[in-house]
Protein backbone atom coordinates (compact mmCIF):
# COMPACT_ATOMS: atom_id res chain seq x y z
CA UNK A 1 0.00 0.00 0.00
CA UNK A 2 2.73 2.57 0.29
CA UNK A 3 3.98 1.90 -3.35
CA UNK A 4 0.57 2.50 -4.62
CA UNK A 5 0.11 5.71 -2.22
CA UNK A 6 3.20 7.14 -3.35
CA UNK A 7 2.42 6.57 -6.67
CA UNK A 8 -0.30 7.83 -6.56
CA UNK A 9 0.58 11.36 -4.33
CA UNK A 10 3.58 11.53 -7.12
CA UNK A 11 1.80 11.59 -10.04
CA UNK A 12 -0.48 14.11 -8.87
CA UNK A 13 1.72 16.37 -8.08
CA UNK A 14 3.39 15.68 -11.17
CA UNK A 15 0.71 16.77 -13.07
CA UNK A 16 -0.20 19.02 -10.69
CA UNK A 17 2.96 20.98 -11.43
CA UNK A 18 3.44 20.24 -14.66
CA UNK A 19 -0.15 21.23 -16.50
CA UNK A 20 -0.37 23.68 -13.65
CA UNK A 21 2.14 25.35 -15.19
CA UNK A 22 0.77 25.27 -18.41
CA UNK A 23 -2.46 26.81 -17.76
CA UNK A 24 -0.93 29.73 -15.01
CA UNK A 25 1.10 30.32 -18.49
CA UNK A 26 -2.36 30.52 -20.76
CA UNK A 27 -3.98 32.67 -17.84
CA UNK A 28 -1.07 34.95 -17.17
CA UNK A 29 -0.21 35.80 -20.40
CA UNK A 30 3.09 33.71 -20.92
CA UNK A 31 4.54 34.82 -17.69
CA UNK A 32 6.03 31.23 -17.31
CA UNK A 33 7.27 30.74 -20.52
CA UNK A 34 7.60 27.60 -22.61
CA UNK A 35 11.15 27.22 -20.97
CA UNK A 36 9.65 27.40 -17.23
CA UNK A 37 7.01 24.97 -18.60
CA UNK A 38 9.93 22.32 -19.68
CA UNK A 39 11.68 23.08 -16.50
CA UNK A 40 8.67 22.74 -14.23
CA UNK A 41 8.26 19.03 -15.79
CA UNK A 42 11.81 18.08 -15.19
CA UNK A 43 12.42 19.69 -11.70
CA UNK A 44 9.34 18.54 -10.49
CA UNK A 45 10.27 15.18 -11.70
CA UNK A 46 13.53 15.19 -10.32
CA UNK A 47 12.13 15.87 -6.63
CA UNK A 48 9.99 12.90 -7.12
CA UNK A 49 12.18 10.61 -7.52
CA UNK A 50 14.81 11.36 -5.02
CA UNK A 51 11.62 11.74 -2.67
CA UNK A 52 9.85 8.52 -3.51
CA UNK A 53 12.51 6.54 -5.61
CA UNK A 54 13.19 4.43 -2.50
CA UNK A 55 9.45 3.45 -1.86
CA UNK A 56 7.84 3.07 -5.21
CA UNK A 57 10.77 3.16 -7.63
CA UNK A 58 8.72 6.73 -8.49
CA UNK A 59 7.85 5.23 -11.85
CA UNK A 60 4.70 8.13 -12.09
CA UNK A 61 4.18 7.08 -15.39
CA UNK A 62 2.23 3.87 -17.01
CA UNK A 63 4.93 3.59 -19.88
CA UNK A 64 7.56 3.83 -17.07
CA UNK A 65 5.86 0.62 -15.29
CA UNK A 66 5.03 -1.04 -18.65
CA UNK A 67 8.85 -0.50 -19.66
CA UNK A 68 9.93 -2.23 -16.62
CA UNK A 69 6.85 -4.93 -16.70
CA UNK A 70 8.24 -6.07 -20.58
CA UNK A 71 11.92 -5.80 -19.41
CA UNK A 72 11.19 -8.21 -16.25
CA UNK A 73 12.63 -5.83 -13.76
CA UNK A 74 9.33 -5.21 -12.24
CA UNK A 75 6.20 -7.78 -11.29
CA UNK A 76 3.59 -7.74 -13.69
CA UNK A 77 1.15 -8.47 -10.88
CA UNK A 78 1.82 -5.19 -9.41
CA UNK A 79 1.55 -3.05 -13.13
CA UNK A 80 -2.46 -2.45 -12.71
CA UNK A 81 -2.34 -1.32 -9.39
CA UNK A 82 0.15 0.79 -10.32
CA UNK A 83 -1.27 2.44 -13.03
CA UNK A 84 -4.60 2.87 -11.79
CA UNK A 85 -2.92 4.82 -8.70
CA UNK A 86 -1.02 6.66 -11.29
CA UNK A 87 -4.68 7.37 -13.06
CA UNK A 88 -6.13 8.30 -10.44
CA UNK A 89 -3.42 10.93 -9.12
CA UNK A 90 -3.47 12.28 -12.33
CA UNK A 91 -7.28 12.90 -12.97
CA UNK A 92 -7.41 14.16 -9.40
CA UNK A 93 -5.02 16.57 -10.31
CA UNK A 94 -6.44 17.94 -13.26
CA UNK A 95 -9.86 17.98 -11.61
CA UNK A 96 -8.68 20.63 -8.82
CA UNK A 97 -6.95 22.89 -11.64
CA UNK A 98 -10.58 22.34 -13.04
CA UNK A 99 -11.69 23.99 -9.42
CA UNK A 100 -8.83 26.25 -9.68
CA UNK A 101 -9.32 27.72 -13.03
CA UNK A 102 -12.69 26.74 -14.32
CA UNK A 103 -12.46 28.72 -17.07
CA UNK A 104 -9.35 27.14 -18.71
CA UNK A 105 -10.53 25.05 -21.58
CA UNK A 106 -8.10 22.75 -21.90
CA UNK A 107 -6.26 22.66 -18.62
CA UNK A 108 -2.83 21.33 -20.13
CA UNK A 109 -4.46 19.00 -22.27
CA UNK A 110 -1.59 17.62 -25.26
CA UNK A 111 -2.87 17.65 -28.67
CA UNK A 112 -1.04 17.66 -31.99
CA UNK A 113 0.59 21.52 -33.61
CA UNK A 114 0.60 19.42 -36.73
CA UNK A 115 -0.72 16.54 -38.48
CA UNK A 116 -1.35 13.76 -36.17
CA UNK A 117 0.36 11.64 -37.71
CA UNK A 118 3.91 13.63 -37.20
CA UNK A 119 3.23 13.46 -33.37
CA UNK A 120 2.47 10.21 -33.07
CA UNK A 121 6.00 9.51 -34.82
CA UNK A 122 7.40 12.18 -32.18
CA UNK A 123 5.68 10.88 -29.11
CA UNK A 124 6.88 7.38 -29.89
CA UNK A 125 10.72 8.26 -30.05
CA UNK A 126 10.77 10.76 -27.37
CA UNK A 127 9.34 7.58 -25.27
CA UNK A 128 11.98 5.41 -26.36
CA UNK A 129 15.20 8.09 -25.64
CA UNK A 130 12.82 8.45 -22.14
CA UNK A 131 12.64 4.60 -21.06
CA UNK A 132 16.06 3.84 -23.05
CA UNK A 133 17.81 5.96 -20.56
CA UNK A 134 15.34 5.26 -16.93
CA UNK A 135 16.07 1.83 -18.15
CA UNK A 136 19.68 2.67 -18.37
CA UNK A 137 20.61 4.56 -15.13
CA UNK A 138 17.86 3.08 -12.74
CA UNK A 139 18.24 -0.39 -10.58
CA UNK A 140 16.24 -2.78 -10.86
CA UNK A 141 12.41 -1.35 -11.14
CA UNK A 142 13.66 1.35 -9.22
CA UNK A 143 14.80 5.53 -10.18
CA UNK A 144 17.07 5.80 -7.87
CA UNK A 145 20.98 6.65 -7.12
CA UNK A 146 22.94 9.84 -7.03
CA UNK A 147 22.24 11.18 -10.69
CA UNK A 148 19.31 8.95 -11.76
CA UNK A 149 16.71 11.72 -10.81
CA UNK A 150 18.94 14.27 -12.63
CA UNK A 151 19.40 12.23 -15.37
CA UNK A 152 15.37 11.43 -15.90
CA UNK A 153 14.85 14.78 -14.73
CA UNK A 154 16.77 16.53 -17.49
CA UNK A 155 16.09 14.11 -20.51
CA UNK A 156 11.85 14.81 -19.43
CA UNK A 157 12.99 18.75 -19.60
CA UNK A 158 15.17 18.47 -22.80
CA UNK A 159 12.30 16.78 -24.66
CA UNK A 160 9.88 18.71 -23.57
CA UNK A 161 11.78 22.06 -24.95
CA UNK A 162 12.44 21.49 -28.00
CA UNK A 163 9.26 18.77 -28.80
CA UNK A 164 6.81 20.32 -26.62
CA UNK A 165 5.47 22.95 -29.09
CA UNK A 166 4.45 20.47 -31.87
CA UNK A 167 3.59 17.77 -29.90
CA UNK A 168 3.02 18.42 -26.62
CA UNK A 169 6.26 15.72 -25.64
CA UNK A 170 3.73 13.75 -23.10
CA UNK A 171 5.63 10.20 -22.83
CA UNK A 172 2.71 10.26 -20.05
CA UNK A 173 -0.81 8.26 -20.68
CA UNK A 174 -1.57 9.05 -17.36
CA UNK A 175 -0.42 13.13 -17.79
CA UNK A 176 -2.48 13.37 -21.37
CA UNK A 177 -5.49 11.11 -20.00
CA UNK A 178 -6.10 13.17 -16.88
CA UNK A 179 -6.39 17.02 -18.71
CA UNK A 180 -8.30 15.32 -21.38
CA UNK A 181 -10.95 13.02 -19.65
CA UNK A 182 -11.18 16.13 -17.09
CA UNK A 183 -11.82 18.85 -20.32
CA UNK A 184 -13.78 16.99 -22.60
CA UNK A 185 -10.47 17.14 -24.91
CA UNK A 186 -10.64 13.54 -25.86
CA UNK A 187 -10.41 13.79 -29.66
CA UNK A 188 -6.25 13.09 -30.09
CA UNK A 189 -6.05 11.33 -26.66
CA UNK A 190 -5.44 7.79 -28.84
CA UNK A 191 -1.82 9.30 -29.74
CA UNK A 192 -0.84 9.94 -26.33
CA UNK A 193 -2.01 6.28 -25.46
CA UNK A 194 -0.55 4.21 -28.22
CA UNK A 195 2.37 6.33 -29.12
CA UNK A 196 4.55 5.25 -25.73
CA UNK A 197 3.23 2.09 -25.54
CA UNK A 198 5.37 1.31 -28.60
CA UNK A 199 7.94 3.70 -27.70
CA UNK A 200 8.54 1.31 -24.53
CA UNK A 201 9.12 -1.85 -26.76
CA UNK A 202 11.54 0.28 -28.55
CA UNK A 203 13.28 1.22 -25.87
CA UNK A 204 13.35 -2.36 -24.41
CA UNK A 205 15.00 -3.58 -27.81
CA UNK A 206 17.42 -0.91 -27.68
CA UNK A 207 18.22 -1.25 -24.08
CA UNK A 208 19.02 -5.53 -25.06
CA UNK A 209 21.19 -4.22 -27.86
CA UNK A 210 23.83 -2.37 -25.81
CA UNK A 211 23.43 -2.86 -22.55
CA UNK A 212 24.38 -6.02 -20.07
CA UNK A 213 22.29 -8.90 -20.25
CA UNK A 214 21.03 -8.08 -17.18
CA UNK A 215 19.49 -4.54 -18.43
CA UNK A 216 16.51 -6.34 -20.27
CA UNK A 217 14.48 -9.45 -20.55
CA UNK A 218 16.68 -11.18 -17.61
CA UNK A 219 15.73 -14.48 -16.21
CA UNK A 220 12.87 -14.17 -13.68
CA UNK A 221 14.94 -14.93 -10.78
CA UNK A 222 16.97 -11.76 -11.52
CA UNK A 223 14.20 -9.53 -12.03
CA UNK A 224 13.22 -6.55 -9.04
């Protein structure tokens, strides 16, 4: 129960922050920035997982828990619970920006600059560089170390500056569901939810290709 609670109280506040940020941005006339935007993401990521890396593994993601679910470094028994307390956290969060600002229309919702087409493409490699590297610096199922929450931290904030402004750089079911289901902005949710799903196997292949045997796809007694 304290995996799923912090889980759950991270990805709220993930979202919190993060869309938060977005919509103080719409409201106050770009006094954030698209830069403070990116940053919010990433620092507010980075505090996560140094705070709850140690209890949860501070995936705060579904593709992050699916990534580690098809690389056998986390139980697959655990994955739903996960997610839905990732779900959850997230819709919570977008419904008290809803209280917050009900007059936002979107409330951080991600949706396509362009064709959909070129951000599904987008949203499926910036998943893969995402789980390629939290598969790469974390142990076991778990985001944690000296410069693992840096490292996650920074890659969520690089992708999110220079990506952000056609696609919205999600990597996040559980980020895009919550603004969406919570603003009636449902129409290019499907890219947000397929795209990272096959990002992850992408970034489970890559991670077999050049890492240690132990990285990916290890025998079950090895697995976190």
């Amino acid at each position: 129960m304290r995996r799923i609670a912090a889980e759950f109280i991270g990805t709220f506040f993930l979202v919190f922050a993060g869309t938060g940020a977005i919509v103080v941005n719409d409201v106050s006339q770009g006094a954030v920035t698209h830069v403070g935007i990116a940053l919010t993401f990433g620092l507010v990521v980075v505090a996560l997982v140094y705070t709850l890396g140690d209890v949860s593994g501070a995936h705060l993601n579904p593709a992050v828990t699916l990534g580690f679910v098809v690389a056998r470094r986390f139980p697959a028994r655990w994955a739903v619970a996960y997610v839905f307390a990732q779900c959850v956290g997230a819709i919570l969060a977008s419904g008290s920006l809803r209280l917050l600002f009900p007059d936002h229309a979107t409330l951080g919702a991600t949706s396509p600059a362009g064709s959909a087409s070129q951000s599904f493409v987008l949203e499926v490699l910036l998943t893969f560089f995402l789980l390629f590297v939290i598969l790469s610096v974390s142990t076991g199922a778990k985001e944690k170390g000296i410069t693992a929450g840096i490292v996650v931290g920074a890659v969520i904030a690089l992708e999110a500056l220079f990506a952000g402004p056609i696609c919205g750089a999600s990597m996040n079911p559980a980020r895009s569901l919550a603004p969406a289901v919570v603003s009636g902005r449902l129409d290019s949710l499907w890219i947000y939810l397929v795209a990272p799903t096959a990002g992850v196997l992408l970034a489970v292949g890559g991670c077999v290709c050049v890492q240690d045997r132990g990285c990916c796809l290890a025998p079950k007694k090895t697995c976190a």
